[in-house]
N, C-alpha and C. Protein backbone atom coordinates (compact mmCIF):
# COMPACT_ATOMS: atom_id res chain seq x y z
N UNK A 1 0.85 -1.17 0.00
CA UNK A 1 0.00 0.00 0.00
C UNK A 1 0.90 1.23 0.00
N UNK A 2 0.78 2.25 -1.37
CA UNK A 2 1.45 3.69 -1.13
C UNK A 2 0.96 4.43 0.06
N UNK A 3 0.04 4.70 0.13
CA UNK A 3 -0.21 5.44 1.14
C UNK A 3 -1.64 4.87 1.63
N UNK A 4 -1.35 4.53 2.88
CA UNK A 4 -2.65 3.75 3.58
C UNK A 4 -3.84 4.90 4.17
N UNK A 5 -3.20 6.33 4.46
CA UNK A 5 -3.85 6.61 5.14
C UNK A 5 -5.02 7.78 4.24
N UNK A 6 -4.89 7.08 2.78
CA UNK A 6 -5.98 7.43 1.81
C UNK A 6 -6.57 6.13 1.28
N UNK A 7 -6.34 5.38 1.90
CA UNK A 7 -7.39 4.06 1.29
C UNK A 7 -8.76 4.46 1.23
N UNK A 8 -9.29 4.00 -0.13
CA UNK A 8 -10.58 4.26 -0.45
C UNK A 8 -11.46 3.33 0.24
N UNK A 9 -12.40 4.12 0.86
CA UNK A 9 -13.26 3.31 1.47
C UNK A 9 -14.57 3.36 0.69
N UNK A 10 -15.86 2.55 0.41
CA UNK A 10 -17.17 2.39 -0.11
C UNK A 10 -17.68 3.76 0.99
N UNK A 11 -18.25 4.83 0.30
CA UNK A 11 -18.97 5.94 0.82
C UNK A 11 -20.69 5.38 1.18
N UNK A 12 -20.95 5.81 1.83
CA UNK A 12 -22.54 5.96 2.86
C UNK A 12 -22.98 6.06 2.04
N UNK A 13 -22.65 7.04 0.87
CA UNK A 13 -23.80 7.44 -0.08
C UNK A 13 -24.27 6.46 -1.04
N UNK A 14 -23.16 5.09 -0.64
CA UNK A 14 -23.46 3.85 -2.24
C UNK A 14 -23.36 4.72 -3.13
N UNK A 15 -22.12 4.26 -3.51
CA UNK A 15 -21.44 5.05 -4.86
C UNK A 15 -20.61 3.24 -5.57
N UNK A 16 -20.45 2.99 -6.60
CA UNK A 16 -18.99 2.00 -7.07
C UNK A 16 -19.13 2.30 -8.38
N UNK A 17 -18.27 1.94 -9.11
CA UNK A 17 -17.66 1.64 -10.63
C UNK A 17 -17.81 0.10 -10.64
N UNK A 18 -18.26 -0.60 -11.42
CA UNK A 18 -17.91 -2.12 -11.58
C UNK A 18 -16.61 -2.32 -12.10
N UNK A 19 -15.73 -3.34 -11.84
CA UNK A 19 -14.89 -3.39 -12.61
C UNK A 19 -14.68 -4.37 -13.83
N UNK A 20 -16.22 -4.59 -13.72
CA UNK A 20 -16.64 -5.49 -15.30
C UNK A 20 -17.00 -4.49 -16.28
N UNK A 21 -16.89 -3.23 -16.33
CA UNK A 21 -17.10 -2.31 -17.04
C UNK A 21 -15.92 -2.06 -18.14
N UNK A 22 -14.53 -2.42 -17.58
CA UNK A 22 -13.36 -2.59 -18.31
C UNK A 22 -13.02 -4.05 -18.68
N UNK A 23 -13.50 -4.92 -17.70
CA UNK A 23 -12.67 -6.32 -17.74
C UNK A 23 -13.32 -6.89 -19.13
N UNK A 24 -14.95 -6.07 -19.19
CA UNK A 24 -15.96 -7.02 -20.44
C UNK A 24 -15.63 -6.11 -21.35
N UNK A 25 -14.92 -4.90 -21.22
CA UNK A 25 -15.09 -4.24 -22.90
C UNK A 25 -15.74 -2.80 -22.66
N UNK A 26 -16.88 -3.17 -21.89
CA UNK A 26 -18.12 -2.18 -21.67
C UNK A 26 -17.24 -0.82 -22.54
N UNK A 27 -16.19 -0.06 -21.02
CA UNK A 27 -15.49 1.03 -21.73
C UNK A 27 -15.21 1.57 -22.88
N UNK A 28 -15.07 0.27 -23.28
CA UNK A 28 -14.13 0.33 -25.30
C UNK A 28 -15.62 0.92 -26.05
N UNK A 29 -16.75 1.17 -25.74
CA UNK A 29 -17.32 0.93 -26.35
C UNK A 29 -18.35 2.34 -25.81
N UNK A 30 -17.61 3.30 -25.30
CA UNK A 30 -18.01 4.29 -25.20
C UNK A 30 -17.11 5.25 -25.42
N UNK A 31 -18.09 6.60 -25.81
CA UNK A 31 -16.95 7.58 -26.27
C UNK A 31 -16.77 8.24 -25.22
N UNK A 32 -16.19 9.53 -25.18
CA UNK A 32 -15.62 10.13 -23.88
C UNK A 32 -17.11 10.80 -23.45
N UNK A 33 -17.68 11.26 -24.09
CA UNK A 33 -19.00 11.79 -23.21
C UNK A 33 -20.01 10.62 -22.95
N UNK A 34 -20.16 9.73 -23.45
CA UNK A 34 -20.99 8.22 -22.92
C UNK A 34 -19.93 7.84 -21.86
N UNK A 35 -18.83 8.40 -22.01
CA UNK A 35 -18.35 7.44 -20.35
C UNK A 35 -18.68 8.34 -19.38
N UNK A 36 -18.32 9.77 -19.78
CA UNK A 36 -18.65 10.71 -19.01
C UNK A 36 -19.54 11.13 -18.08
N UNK A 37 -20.92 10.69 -19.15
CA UNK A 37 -22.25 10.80 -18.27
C UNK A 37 -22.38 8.97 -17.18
N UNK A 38 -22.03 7.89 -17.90
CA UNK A 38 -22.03 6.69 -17.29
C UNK A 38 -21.69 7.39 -15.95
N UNK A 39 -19.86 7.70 -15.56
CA UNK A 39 -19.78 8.33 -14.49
C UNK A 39 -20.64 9.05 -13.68
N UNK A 40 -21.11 9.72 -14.35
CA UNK A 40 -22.27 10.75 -13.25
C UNK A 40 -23.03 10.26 -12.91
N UNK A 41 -23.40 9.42 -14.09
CA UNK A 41 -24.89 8.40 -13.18
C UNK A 41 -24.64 7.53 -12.31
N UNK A 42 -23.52 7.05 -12.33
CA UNK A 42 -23.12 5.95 -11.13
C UNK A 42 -22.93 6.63 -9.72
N UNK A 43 -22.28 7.74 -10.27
CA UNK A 43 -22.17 8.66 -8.64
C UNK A 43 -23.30 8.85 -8.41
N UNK A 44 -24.29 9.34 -8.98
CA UNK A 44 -25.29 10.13 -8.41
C UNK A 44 -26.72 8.99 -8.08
N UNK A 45 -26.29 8.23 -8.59
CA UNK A 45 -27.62 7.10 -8.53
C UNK A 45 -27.94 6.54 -7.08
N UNK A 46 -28.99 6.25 -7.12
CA UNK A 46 -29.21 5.54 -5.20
C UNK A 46 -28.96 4.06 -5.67
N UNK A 47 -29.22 3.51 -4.80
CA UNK A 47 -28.79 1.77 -4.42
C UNK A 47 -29.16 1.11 -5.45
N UNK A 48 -30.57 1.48 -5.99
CA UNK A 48 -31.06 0.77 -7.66
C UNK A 48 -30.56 1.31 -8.70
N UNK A 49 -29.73 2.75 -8.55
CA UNK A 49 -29.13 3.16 -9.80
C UNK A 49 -30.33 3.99 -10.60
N UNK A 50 -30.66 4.36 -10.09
CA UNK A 50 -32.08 5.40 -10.68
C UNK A 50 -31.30 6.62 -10.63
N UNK A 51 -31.99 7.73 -10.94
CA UNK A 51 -31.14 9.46 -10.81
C UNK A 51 -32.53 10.03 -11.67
N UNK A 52 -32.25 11.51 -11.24
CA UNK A 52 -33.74 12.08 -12.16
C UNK A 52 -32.97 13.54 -12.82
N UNK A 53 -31.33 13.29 -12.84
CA UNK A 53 -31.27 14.67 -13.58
C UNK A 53 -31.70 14.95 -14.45
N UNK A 54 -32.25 16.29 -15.26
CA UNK A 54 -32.93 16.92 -16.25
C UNK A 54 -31.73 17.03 -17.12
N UNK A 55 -32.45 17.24 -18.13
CA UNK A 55 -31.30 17.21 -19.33
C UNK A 55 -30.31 18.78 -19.32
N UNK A 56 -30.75 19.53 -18.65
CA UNK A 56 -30.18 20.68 -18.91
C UNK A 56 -29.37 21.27 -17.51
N UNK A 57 -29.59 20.03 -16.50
CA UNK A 57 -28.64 19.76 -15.32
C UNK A 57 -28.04 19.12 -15.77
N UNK A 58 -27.82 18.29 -16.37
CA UNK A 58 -26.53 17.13 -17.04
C UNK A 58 -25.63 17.79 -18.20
N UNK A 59 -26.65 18.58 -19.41
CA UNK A 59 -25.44 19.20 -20.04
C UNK A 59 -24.20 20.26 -19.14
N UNK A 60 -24.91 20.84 -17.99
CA UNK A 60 -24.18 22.56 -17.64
C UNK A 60 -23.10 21.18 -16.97
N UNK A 61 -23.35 20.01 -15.96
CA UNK A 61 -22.29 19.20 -15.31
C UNK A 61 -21.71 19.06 -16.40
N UNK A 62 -21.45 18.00 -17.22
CA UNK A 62 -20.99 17.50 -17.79
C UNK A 62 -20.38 18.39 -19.42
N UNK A 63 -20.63 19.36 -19.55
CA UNK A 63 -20.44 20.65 -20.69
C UNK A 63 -20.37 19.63 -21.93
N UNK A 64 -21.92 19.37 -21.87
CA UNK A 64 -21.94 18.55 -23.40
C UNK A 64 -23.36 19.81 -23.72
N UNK A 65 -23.28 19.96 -25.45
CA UNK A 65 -25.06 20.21 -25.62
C UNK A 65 -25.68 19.15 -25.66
N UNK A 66 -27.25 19.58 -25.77
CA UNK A 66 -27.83 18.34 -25.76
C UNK A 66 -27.72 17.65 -26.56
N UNK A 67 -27.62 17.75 -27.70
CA UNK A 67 -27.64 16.77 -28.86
C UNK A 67 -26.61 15.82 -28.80
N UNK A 68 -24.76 16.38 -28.09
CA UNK A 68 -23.97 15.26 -27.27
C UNK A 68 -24.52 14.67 -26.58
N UNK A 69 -25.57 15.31 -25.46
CA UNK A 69 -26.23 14.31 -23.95
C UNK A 69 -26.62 13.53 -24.78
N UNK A 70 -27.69 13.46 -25.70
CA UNK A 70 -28.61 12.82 -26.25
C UNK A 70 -28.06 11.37 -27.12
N UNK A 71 -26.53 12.40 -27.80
CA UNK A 71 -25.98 10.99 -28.49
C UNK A 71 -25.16 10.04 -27.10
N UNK A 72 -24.70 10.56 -26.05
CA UNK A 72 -23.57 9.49 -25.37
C UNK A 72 -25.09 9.00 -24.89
N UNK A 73 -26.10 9.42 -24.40
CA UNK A 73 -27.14 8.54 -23.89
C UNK A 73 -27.67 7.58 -24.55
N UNK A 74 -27.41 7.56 -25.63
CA UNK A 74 -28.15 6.31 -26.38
C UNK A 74 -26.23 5.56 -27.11
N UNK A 75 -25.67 5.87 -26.79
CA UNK A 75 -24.70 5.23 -26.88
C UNK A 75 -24.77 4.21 -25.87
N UNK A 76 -24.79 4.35 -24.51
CA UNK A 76 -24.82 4.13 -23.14
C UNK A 76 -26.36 2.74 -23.57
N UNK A 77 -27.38 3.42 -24.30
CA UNK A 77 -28.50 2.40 -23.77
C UNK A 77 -28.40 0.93 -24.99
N UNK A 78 -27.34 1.66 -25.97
CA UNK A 78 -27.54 0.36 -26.99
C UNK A 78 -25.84 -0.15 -26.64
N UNK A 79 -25.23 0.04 -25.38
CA UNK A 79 -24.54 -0.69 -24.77
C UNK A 79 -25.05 -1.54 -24.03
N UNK A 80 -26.62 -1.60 -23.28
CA UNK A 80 -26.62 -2.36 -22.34
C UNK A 80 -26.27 -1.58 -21.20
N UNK A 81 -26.24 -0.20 -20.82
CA UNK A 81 -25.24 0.20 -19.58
C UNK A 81 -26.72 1.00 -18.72
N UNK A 82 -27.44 1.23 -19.56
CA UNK A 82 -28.50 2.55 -18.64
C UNK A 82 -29.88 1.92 -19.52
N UNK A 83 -30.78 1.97 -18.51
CA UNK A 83 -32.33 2.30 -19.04
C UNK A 83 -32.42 3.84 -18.78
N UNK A 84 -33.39 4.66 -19.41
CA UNK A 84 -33.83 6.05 -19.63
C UNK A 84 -35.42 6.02 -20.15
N UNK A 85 -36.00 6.20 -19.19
CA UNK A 85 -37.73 7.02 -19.87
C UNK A 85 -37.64 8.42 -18.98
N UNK A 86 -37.61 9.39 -19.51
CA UNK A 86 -37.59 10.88 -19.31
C UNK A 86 -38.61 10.72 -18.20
N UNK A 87 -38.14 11.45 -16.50
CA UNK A 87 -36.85 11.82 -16.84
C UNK A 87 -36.08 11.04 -15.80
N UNK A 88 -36.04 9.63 -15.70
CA UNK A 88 -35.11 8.75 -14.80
C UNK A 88 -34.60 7.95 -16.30
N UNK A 89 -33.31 7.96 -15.25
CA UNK A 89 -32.06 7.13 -15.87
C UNK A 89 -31.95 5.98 -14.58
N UNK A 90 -31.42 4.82 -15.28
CA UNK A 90 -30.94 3.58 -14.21
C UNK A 90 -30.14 3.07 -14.71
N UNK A 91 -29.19 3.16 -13.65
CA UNK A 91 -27.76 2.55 -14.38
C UNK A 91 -28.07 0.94 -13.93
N UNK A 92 -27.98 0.20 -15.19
CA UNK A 92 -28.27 -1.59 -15.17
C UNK A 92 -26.91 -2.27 -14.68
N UNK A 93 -27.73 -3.13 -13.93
CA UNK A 93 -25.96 -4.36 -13.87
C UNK A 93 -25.50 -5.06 -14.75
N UNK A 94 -24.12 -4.79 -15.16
CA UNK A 94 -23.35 -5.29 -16.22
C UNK A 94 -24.11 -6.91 -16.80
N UNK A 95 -24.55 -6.73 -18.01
CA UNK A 95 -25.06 -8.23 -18.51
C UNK A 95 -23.82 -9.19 -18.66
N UNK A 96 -24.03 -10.41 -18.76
CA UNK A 96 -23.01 -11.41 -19.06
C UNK A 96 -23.16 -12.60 -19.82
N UNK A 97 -23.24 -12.66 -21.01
CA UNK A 97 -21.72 -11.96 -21.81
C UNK A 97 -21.92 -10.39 -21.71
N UNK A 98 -21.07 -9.57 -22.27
CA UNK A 98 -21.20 -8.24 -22.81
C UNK A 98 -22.09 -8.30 -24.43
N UNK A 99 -23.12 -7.58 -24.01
CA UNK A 99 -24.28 -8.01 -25.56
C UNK A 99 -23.17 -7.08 -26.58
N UNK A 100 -24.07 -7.09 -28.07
CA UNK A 100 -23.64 -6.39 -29.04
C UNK A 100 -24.18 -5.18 -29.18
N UNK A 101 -23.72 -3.93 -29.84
CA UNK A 101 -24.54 -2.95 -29.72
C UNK A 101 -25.51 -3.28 -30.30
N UNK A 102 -26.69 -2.69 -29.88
CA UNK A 102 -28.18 -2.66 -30.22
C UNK A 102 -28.79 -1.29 -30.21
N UNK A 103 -29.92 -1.13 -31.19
CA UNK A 103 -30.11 -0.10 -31.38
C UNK A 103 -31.04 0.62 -29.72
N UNK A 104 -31.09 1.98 -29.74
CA UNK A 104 -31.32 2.40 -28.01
C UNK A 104 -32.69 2.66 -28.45
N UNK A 105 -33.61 2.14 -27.17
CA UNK A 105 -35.12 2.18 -27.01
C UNK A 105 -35.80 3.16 -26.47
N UNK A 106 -35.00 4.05 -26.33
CA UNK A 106 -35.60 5.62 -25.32
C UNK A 106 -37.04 5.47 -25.90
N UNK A 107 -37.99 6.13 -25.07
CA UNK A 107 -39.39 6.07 -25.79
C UNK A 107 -39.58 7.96 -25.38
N UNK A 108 -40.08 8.27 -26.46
CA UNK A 108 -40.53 9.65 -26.02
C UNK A 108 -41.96 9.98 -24.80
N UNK A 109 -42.24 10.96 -24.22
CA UNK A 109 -43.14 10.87 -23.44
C UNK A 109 -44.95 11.13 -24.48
N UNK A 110 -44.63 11.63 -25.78
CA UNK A 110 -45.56 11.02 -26.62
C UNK A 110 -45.93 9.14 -27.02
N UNK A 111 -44.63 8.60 -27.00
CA UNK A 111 -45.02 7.33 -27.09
C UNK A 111 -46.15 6.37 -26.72
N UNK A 112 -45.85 6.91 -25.15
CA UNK A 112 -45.99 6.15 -23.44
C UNK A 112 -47.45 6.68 -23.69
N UNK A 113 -48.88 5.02 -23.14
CA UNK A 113 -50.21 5.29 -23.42
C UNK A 113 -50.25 5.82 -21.62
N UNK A 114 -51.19 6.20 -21.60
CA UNK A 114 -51.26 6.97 -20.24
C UNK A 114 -51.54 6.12 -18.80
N UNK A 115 -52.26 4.91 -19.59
CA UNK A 115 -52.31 3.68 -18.63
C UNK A 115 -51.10 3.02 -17.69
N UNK A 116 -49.95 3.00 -18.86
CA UNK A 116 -48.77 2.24 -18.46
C UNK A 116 -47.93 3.30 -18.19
N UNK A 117 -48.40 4.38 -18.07
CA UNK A 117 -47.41 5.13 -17.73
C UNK A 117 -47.45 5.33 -15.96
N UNK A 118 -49.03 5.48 -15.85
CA UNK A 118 -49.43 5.16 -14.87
C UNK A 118 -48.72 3.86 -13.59
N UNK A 119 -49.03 3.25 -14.51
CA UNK A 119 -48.29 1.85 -13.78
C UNK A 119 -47.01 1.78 -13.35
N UNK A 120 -45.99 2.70 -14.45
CA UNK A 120 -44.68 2.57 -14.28
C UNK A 120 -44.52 3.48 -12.96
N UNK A 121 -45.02 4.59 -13.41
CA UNK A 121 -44.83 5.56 -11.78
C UNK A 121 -45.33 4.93 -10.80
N UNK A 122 -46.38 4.32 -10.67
CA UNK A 122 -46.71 3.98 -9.04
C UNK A 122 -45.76 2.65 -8.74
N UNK A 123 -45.32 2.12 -9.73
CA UNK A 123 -44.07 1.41 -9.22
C UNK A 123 -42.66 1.70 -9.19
N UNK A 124 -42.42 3.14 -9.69
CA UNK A 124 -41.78 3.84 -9.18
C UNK A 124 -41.71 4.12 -8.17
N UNK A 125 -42.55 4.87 -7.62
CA UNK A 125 -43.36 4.96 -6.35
C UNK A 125 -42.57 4.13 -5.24
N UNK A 126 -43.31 2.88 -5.48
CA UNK A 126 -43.45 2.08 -4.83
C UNK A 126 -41.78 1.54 -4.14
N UNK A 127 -40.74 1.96 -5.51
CA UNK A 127 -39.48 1.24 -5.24
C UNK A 127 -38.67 2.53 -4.42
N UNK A 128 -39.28 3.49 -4.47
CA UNK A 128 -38.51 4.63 -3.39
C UNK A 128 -38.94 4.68 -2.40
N UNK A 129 -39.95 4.25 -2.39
CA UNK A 129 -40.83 3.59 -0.45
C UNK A 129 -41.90 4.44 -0.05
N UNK A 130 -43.03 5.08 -1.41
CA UNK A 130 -44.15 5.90 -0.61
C UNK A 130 -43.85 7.05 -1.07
N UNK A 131 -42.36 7.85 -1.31
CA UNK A 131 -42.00 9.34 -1.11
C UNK A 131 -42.82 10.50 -2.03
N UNK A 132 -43.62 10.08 -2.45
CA UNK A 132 -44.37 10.78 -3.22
C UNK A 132 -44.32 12.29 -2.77
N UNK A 133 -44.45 13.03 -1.91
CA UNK A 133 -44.04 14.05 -1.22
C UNK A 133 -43.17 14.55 -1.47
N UNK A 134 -41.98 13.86 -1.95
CA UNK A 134 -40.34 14.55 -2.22
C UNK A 134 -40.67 14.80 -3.50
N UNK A 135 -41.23 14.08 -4.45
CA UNK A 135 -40.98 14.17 -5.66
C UNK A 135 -41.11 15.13 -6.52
């Protein structure tokens, strides 16, 4: 150990990097702003890897325009690395094997019928424990 008395410890906040992210490739297979934002979402995500930044909180962090956010984000989803329905992102656990790129499924909020949209939020809901109040 160089210096012990900076050993990284796992933060309260549940924060990690996988290190199947390099060992499978994942990396190779993003450009510098798809790794870029990957990073942010891993920091910023809770224990399921959810996050609700807005797109125009993620460009000013990360000094991409949107149309970069927009391309490393679907870089990121036809990796296999993030689900995204506006406006949560979830960073997924590394698949195994490492898939092939595939084309990214973002759905616009025109897509989404109002029923299942329904559904998805109250199980949203449901996986943050009630907080409906914060939201």
């Amino acid at each position: 150990m160089l210096l012990p008395q900076r050993l990284r410890r796992v933060p309260t906040q549940f924060s990690w990097v996988d290190q199947g992210l390099v060992r499978g490739g994942f990396i190779d297979r993003c450009d510098p702003p798809a790794a870029a934002l990957y990073l942010f979402l891993v920091t910023v995500g809770d224990a399921q890897g959810l996050s609700y930044y807005g797109e125009s909180a993620l460009c000013r962090h990360l000094q991409l325009t949107a149309a970069q956010l927009c391309a490393a984000r679907d870089r990121l989803i036809g990796a296999d690395l993030i689900a995204f329905q506006a406006p949560v992102y979830q960073v997924l656990a590394l698949p195994s094997p490492p898939p092939t790129l595939r084309a990214p499924t973002t759905l616009a909020p025109e897509q989404l019928d109002r029923a299942g949209a329904r559904v998805r939020l109250q199980r949203l809901l449901e996986q943050l424990g009630g907080r409906r109040g914060r939201l």
